[in-house]
C-alpha atoms as a PDB file:
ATOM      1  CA  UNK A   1    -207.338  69.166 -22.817  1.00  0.00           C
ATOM      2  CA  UNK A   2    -208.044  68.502 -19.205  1.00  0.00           C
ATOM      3  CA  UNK A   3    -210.783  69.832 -17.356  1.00  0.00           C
ATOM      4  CA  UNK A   4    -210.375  72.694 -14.083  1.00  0.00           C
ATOM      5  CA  UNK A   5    -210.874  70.418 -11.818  1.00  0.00           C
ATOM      6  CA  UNK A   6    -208.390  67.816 -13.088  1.00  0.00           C
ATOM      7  CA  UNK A   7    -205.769  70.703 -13.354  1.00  0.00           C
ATOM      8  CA  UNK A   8    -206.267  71.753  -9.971  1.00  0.00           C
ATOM      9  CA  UNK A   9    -206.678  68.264  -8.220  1.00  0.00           C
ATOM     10  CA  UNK A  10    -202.957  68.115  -9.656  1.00  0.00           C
ATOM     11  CA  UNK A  11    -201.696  71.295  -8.595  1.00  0.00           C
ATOM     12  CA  UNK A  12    -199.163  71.203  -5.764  1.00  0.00           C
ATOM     13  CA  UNK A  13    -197.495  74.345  -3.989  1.00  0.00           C
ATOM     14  CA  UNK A  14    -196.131  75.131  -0.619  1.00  0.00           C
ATOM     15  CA  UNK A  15    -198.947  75.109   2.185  1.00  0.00           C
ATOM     16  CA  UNK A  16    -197.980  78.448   3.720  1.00  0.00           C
ATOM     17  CA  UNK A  17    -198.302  79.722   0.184  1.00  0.00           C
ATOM     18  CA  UNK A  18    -202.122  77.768  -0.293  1.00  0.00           C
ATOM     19  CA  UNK A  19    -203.111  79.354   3.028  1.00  0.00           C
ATOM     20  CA  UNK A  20    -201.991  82.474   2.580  1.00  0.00           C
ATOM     21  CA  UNK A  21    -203.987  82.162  -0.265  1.00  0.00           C
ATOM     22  CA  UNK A  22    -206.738  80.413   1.264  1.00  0.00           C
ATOM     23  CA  UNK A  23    -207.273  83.345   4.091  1.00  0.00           C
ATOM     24  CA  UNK A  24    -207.100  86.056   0.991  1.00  0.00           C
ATOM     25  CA  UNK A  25    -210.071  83.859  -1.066  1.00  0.00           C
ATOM     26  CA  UNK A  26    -212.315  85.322   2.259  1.00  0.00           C
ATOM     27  CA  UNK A  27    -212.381  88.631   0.505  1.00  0.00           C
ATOM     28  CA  UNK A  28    -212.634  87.768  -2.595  1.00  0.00           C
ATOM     29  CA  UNK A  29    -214.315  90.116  -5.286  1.00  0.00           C
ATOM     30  CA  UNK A  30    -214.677  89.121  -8.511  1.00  0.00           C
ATOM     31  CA  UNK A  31    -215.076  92.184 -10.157  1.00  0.00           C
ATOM     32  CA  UNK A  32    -212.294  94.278  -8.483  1.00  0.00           C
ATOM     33  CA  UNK A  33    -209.977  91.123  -8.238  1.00  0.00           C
ATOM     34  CA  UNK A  34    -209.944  89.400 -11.777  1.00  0.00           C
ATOM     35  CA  UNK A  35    -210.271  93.041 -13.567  1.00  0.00           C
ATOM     36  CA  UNK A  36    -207.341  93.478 -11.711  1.00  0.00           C
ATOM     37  CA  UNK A  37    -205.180  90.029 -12.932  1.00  0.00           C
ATOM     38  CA  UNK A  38    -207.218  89.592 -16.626  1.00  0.00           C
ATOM     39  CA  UNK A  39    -207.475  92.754 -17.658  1.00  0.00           C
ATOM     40  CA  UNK A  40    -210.328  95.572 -18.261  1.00  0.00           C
ATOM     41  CA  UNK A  41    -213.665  94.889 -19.865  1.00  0.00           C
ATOM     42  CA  UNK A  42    -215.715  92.101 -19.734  1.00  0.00           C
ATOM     43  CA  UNK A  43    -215.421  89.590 -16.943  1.00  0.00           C
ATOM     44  CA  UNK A  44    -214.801  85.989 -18.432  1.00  0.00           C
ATOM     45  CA  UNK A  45    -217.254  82.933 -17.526  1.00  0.00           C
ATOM     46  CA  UNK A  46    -216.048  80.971 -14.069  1.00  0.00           C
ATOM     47  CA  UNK A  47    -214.427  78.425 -16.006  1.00  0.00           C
ATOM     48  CA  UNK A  48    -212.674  80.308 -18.662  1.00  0.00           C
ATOM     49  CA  UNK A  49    -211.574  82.623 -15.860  1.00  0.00           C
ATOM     50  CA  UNK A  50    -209.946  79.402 -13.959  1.00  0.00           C
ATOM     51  CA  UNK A  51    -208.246  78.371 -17.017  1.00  0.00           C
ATOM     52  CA  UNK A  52    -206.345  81.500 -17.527  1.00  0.00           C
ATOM     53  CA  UNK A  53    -206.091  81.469 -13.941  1.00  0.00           C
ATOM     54  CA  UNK A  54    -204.235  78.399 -14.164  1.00  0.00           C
ATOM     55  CA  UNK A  55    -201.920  79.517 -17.251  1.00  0.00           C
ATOM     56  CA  UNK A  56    -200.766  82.351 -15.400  1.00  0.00           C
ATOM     57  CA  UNK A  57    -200.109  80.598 -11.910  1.00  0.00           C
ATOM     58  CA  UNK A  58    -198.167  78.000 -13.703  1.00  0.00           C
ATOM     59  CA  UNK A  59    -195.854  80.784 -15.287  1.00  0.00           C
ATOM     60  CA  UNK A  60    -195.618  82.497 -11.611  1.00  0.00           C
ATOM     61  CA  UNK A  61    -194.753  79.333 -10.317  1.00  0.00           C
ATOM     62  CA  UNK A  62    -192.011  78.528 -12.723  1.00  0.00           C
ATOM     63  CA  UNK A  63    -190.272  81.561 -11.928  1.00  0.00           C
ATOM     64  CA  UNK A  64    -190.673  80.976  -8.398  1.00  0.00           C
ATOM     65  CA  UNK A  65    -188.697  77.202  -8.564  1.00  0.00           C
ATOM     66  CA  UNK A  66    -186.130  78.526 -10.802  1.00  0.00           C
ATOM     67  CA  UNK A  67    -185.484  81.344  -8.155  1.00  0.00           C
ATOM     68  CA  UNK A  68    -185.730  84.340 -11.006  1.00  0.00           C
ATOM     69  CA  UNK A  69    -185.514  87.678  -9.856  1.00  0.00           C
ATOM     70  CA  UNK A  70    -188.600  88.729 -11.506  1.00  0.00           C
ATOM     71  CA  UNK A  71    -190.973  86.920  -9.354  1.00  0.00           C
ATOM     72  CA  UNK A  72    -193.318  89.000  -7.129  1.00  0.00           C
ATOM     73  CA  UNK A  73    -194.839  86.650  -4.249  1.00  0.00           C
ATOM     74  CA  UNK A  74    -197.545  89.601  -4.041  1.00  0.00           C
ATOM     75  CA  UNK A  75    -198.501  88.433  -7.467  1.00  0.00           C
ATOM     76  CA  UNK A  76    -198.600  85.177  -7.321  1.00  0.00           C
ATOM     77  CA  UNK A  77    -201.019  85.366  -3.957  1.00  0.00           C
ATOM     78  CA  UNK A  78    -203.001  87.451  -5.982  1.00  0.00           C
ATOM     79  CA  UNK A  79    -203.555  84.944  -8.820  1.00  0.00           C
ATOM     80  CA  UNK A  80    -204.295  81.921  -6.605  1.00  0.00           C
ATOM     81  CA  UNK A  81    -206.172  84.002  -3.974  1.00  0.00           C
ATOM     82  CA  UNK A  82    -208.461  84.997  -8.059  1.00  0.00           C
ATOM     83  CA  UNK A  83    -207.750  81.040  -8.602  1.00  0.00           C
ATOM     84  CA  UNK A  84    -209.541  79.524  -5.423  1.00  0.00           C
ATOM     85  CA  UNK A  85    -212.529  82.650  -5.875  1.00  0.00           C
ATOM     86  CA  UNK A  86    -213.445  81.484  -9.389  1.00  0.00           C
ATOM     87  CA  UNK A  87    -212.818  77.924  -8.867  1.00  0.00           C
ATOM     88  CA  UNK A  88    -215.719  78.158  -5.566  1.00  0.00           C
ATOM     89  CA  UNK A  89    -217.653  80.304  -8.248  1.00  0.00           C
ATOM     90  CA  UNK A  90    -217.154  77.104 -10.292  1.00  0.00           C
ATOM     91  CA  UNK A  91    -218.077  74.796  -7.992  1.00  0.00           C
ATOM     92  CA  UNK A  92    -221.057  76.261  -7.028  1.00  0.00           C
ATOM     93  CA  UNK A  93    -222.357  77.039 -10.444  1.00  0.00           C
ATOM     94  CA  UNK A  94    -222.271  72.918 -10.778  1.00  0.00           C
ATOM     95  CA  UNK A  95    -225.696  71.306 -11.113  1.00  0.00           C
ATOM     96  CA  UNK A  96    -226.677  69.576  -7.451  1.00  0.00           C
ATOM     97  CA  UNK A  97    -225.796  66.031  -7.053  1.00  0.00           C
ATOM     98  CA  UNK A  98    -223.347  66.179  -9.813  1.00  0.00           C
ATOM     99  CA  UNK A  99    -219.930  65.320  -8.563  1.00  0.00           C
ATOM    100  CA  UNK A 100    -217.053  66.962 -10.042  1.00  0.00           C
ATOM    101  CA  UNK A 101    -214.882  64.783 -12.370  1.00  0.00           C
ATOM    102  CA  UNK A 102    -211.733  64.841 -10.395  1.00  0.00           C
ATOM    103  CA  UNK A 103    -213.483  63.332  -7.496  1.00  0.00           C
ATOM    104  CA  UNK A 104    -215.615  60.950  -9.470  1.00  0.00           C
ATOM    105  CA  UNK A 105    -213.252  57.463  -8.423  1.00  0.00           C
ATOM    106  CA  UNK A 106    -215.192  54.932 -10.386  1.00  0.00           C
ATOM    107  CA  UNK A 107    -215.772  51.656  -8.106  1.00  0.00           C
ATOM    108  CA  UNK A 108    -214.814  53.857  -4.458  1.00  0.00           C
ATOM    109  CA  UNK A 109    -217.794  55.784  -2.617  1.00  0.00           C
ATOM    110  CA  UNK A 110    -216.039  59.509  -1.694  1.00  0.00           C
ATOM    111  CA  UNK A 111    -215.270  59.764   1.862  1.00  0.00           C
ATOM    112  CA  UNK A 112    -214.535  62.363   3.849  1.00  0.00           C
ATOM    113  CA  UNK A 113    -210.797  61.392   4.406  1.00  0.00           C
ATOM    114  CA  UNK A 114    -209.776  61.731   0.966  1.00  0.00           C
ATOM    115  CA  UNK A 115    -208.710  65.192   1.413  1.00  0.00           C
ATOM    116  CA  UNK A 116    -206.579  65.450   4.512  1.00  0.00           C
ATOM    117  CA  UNK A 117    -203.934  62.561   5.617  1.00  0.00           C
ATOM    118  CA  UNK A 118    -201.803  62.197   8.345  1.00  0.00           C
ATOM    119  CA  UNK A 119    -197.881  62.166   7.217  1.00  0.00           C
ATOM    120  CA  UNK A 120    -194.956  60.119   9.360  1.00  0.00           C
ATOM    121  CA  UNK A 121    -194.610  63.290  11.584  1.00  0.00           C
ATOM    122  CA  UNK A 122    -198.725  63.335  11.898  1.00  0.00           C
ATOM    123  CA  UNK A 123    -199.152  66.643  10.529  1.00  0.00           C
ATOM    124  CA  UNK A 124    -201.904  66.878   8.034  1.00  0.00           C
ATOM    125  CA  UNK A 125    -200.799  66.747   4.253  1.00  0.00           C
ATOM    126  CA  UNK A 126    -203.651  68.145   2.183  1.00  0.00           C
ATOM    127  CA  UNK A 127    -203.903  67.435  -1.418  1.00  0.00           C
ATOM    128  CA  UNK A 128    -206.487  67.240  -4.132  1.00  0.00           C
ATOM    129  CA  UNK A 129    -209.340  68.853  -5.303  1.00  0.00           C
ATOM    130  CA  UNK A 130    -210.868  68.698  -1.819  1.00  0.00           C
ATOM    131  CA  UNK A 131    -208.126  70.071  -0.237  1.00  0.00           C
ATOM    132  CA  UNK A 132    -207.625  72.985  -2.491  1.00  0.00           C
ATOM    133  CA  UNK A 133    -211.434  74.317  -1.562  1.00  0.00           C
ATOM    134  CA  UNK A 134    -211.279  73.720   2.089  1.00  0.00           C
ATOM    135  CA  UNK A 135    -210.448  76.734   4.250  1.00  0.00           C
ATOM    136  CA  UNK A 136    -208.113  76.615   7.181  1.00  0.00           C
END
């Protein structure tokens, strides 16, 4: 089983969708939010939370490649806008000087540039762990 941050470094979805989601994470309130998305009663550590986060954003974004009927964009914004929430909630719950195993590149010191590159057109591509926390 792979760690949050391992699952989320390799999560890729449309930018306008991840800044959508990105500007929604600004208002973020845990308890309204993820009673909302996980259900009533009692609210689920930050890392639990991001793994059923991630369960459920996977099935949302199934539905929305195979084009079903059933999906609900709403929805979906919802879960990531939860997703990104609990995953800073993560973050910040990790013990100082600590780095977070998705970033940890054995034999490379972490730079600042390995979260935003510069495609052929030279519009940023953001991907990665790094990329998924910044705002925009």
């Amino acid at each position: 089983m792979q760690d949050p941050y391992t699952m989320l470094a390799a999560t890729r979805r449309p930018r306008l969708l991840i800044r959508a989601a990105r500007f929604g994470a600004r208002d973020y309130s845990r308890n309204r939010h993820l009673r909302r998305l996980l259900g009533y009663g009692t609210l689920p550590r930050p890392a639990v939370a991001v793994m059923r986060l991630i369960d459920i954003e996977k099935g949302l974004d199934d539905l929305r490649r195979d084009r079903d009927a059933g999906y609900s964009l709403v929805r979906h914004l919802d879960v990531l806008i939860a997703l990104i929430g609990e995953a800073r909630l993560l973050q910040a719950h990790q013990p100082a000087g600590e780095p977070t195993p998705a970033s940890d590149r054995p034999g490379r010191e972490r730079r600042a540039t390995d979260a935003v590159v510069r495609g052929p057109s030279g519009h940023m591509n953001a991907s990665g762990i790094e990329a998924f926390f910044s705002a925009t």
